[in-house]
Protein backbone atom coordinates (compact mmCIF):
# COMPACT_ATOMS: atom_id res chain seq x y z
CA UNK A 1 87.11 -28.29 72.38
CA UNK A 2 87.07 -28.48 68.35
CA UNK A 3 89.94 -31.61 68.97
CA UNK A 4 88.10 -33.36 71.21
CA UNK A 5 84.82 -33.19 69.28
CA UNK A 6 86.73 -34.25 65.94
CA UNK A 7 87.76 -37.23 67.75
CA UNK A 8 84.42 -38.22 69.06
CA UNK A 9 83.28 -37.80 65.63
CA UNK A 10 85.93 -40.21 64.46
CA UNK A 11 85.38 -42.62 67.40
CA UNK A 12 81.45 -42.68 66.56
CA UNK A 13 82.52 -43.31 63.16
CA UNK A 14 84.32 -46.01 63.70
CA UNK A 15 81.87 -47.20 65.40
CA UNK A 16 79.48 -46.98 62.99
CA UNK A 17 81.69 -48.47 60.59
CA UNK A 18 82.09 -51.68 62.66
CA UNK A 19 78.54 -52.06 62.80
CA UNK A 20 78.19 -51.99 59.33
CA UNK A 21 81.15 -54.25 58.51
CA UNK A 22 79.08 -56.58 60.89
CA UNK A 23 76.62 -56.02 58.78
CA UNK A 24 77.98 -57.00 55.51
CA UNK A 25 79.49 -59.80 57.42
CA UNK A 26 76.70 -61.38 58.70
CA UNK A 27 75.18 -60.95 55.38
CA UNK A 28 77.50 -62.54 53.09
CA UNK A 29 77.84 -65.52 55.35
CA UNK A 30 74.25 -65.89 54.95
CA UNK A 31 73.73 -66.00 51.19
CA UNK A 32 77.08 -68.20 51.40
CA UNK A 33 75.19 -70.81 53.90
CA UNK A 34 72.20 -70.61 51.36
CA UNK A 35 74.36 -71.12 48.46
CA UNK A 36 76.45 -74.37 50.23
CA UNK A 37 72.80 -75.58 50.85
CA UNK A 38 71.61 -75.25 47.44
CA UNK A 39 74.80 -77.06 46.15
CA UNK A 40 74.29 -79.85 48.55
CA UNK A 41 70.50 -79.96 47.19
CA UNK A 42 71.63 -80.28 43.92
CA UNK A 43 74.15 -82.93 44.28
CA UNK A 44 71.24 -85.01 46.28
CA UNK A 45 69.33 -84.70 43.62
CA UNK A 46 71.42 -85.35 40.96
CA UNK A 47 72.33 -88.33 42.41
CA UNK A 48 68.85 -89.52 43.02
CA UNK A 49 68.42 -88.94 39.42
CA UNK A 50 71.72 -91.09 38.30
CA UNK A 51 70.57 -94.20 40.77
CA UNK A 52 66.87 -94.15 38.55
């Protein structure tokens, strides 16, 4: 019994552990998408600026 609930508390765990790396996923591609954006805003606008 002490095996098998060792392993369930290594399988939820896991688990948990691929939730967070989801997490941190899912949040770094975000503030990379924002950042891409912002570069793309700032070369628009920079080239606005060179054309005036």
């Amino acid at each position: 019994m002490g095996e098998d609930s060792n392993d369930t508390g290594v399988n939820g765990t896991g688990q948990d552990e691929a939730r967070s790396i989801a997490q941190i996923r899912k949040g770094r591609n975000r503030v990379l998408g924002l950042a891409l954006a912002a570069f793309v805003v700032l070369v628009f606008f920079i080239s606005i600026a060179k054309m005036s």
